[in-house]
N, C-alpha and C. Protein backbone atom coordinates (compact mmCIF):
# COMPACT_ATOMS: atom_id res chain seq x y z
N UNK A 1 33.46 -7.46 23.52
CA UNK A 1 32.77 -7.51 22.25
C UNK A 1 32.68 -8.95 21.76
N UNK A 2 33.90 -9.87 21.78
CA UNK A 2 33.74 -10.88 21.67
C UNK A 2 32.49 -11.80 22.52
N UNK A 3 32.60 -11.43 23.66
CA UNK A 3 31.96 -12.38 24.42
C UNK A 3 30.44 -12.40 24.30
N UNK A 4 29.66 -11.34 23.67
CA UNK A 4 28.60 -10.69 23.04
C UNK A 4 28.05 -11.66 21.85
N UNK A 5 29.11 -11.72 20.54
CA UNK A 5 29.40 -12.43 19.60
C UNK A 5 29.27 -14.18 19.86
N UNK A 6 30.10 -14.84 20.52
CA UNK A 6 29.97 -15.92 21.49
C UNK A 6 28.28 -16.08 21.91
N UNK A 7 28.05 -15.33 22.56
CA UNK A 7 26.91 -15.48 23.35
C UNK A 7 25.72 -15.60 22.55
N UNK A 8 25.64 -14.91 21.48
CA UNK A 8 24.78 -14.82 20.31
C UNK A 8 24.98 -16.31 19.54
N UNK A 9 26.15 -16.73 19.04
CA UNK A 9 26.26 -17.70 18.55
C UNK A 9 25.57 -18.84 19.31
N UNK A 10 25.66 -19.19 20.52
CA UNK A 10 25.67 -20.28 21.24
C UNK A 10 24.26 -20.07 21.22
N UNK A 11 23.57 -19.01 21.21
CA UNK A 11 21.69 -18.74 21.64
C UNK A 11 21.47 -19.33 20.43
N UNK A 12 21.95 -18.94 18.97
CA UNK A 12 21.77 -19.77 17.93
C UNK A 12 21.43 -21.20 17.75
N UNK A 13 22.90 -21.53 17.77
CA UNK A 13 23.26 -22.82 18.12
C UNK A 13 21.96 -23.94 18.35
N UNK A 14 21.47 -22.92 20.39
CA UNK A 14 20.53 -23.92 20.91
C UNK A 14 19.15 -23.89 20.23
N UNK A 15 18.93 -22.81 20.02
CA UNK A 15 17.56 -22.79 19.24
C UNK A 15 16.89 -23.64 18.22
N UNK A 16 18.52 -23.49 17.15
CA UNK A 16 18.55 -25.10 15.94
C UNK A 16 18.00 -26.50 16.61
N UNK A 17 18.72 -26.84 18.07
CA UNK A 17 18.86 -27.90 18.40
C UNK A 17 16.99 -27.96 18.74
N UNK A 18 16.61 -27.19 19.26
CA UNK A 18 15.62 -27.19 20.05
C UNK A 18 14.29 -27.43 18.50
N UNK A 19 14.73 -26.66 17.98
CA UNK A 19 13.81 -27.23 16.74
C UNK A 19 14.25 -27.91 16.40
N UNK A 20 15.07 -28.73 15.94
CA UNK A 20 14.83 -30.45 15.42
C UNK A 20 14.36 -31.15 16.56
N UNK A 21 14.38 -30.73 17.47
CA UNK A 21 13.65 -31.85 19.15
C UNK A 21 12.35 -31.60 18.58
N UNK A 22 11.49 -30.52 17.99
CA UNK A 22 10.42 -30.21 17.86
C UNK A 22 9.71 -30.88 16.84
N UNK A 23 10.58 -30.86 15.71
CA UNK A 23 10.05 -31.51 14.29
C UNK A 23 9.80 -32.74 14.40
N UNK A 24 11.32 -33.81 15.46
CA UNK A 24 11.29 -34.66 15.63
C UNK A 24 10.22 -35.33 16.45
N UNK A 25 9.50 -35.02 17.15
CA UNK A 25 8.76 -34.90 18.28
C UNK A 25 7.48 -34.76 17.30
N UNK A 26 6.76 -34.11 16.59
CA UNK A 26 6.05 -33.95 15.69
C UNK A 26 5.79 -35.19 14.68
N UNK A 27 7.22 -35.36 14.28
CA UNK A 27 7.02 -36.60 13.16
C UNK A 27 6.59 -38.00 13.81
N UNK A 28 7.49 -38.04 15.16
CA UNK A 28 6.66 -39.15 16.15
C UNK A 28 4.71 -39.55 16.36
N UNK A 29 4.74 -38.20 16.51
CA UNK A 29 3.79 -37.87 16.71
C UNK A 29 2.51 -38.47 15.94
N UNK A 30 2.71 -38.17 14.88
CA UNK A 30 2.35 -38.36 13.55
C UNK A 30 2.24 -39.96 12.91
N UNK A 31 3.36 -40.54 13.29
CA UNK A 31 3.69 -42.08 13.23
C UNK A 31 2.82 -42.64 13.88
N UNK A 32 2.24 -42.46 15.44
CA UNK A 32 1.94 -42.78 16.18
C UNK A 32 0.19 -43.14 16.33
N UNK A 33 0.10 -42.00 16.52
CA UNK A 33 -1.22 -41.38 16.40
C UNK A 33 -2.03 -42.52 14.82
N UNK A 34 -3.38 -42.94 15.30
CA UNK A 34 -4.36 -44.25 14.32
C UNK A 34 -4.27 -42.82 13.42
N UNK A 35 -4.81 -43.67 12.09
CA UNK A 35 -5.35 -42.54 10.93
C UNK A 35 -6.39 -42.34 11.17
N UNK A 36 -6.87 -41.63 10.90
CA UNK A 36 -8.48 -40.65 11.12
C UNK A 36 -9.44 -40.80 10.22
N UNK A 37 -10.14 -41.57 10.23
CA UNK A 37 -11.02 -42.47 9.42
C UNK A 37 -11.99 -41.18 8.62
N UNK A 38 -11.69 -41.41 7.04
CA UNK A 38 -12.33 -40.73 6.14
C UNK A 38 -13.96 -40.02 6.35
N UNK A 39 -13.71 -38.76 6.49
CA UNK A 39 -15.14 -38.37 6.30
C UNK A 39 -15.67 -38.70 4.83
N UNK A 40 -16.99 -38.67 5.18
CA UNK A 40 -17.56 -38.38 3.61
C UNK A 40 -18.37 -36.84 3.48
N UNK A 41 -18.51 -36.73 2.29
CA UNK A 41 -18.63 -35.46 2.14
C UNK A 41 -20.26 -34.99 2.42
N UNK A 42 -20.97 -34.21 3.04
CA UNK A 42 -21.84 -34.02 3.02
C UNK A 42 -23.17 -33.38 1.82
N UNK A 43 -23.83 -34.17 1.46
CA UNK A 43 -24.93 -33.71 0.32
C UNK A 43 -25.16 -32.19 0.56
N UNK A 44 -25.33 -31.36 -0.20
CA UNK A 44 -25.71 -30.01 0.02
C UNK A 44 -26.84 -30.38 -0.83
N UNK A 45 -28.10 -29.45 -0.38
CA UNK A 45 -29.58 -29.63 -0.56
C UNK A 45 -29.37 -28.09 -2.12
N UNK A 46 -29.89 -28.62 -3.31
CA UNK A 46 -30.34 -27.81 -4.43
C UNK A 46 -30.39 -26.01 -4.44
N UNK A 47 -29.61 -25.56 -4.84
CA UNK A 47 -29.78 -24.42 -4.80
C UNK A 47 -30.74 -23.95 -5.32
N UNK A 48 -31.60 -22.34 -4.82
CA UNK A 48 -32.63 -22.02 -5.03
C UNK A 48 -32.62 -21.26 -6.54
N UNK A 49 -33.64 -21.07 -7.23
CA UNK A 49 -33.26 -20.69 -8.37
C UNK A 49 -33.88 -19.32 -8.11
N UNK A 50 -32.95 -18.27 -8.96
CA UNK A 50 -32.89 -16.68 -9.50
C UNK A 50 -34.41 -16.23 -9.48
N UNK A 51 -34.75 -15.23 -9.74
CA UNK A 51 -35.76 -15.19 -10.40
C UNK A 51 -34.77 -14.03 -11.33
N UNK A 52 -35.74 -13.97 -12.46
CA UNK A 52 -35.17 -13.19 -13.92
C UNK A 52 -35.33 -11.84 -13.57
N UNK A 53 -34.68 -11.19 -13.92
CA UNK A 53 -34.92 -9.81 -13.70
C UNK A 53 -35.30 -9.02 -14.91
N UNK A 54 -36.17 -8.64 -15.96
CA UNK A 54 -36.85 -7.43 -16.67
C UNK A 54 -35.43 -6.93 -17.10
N UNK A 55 -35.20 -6.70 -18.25
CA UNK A 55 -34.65 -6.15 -19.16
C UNK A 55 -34.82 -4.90 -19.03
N UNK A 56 -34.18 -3.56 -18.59
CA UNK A 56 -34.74 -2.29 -18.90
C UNK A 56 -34.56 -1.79 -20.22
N UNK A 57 -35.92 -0.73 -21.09
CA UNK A 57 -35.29 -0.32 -22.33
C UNK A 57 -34.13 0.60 -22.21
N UNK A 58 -33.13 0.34 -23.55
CA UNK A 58 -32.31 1.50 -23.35
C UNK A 58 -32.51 3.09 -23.87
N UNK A 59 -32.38 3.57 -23.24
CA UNK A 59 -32.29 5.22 -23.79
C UNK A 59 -32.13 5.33 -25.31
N UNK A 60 -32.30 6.42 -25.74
CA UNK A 60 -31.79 6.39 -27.17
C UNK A 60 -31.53 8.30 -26.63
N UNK A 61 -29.68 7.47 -27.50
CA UNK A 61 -29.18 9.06 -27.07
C UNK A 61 -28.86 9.86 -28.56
N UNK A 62 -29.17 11.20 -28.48
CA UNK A 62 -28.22 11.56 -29.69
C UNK A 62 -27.58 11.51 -30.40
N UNK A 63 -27.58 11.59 -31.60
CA UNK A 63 -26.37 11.47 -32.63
C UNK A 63 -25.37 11.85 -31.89
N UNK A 64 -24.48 11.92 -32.39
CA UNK A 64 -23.05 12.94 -32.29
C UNK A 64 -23.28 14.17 -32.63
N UNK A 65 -22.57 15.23 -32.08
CA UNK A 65 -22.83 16.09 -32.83
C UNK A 65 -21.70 16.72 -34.52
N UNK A 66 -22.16 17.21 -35.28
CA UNK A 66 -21.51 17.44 -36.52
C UNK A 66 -20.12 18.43 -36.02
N UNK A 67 -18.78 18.49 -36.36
CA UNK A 67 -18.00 19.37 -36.03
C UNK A 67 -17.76 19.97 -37.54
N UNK A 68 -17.64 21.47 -37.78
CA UNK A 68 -17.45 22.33 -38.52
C UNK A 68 -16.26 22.12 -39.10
N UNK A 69 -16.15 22.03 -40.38
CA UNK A 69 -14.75 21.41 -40.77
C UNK A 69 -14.37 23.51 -41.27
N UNK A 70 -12.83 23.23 -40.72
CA UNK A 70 -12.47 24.78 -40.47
C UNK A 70 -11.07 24.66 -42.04
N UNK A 71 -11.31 25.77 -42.83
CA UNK A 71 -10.22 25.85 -43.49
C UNK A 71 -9.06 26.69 -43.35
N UNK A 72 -8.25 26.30 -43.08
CA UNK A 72 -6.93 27.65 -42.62
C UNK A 72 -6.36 28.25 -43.91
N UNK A 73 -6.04 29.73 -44.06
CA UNK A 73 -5.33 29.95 -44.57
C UNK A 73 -4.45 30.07 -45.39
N UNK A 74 -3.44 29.91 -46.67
CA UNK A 74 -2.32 29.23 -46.89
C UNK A 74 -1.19 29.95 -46.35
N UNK A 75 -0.24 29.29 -45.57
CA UNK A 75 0.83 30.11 -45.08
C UNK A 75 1.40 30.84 -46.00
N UNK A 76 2.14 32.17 -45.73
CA UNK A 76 2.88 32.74 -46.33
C UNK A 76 4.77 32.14 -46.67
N UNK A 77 4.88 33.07 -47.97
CA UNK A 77 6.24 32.36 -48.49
C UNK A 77 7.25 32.60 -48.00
N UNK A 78 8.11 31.95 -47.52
CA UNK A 78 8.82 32.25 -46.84
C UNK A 78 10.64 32.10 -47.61
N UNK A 79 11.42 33.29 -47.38
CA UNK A 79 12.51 33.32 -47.98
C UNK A 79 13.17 31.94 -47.49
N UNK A 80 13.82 31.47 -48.99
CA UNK A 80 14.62 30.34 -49.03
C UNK A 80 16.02 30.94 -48.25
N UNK A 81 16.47 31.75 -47.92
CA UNK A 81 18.22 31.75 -47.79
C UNK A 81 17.85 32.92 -46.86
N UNK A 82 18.35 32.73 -45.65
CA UNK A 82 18.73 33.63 -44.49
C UNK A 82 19.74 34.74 -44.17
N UNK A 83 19.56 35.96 -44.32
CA UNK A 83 21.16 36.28 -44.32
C UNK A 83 21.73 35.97 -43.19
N UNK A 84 23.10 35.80 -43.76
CA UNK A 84 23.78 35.17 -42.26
C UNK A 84 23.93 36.66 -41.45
N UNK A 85 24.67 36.61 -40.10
CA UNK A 85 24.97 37.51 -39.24
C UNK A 85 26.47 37.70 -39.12
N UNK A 86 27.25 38.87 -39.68
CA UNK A 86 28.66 38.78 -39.19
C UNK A 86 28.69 38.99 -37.81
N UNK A 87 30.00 38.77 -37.59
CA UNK A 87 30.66 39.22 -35.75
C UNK A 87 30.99 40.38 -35.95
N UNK A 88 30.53 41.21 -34.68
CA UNK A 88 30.64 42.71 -35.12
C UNK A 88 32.28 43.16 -35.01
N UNK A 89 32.72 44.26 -35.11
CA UNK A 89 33.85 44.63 -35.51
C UNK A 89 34.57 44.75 -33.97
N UNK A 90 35.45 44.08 -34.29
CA UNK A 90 36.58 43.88 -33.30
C UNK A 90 36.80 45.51 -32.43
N UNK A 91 37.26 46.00 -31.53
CA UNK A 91 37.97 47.45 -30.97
C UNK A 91 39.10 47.72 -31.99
N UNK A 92 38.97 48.80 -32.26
CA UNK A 92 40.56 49.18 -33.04
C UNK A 92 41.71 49.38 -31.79
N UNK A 93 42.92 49.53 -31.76
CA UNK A 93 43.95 49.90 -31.36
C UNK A 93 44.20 50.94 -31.67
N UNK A 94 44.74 52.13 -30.54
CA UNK A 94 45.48 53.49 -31.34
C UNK A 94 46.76 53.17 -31.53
């Protein structure tokens, strides 16, 4: 199990190494290599213009319609005081 562990580590290890050879190798690269002499940007030729498009008329929609104003009822009165409920009567004993 160890040697698994080990083995993994060390694949690690080289991989790190192997990318800084890479970066390093890159940044050389980079140093090296003339600069790349500025493009300039190319004129783009006038864009064509729209033509307008006609307004369509709008619809004309209905009012709303009226909703029926509804009157309810008046609730009924309702007793202020509830009778309470006793617990019903225990079993007697003979």
């Amino acid at each position: 199990m160890a040697s698994h562990s080990f083995f993994i580590f060390a694949f690690l290890v080289a991989i790190s190494f192997s990318n800084m050879d890479i970066g390093l190798a890159g940044r050389h690269l980079m140093q090296t290599t003339p600069a790349i002499p500025s493009l300039t940007n190319p004129t783009l030729p006038p864009f064509p213009t729209l033509p307008t498009i006609p307004t369509l008329p709008q619809p004309s929609l209905p009012g709303t319609p009226t909703i029926p104003q509804v009157t309810l009822p008046p609730l009924p009165n309702l007793p202020s005081s509830f009778p309470s409920l006793s617990p019903p009567p225990s079993p007697s004993t003979p």
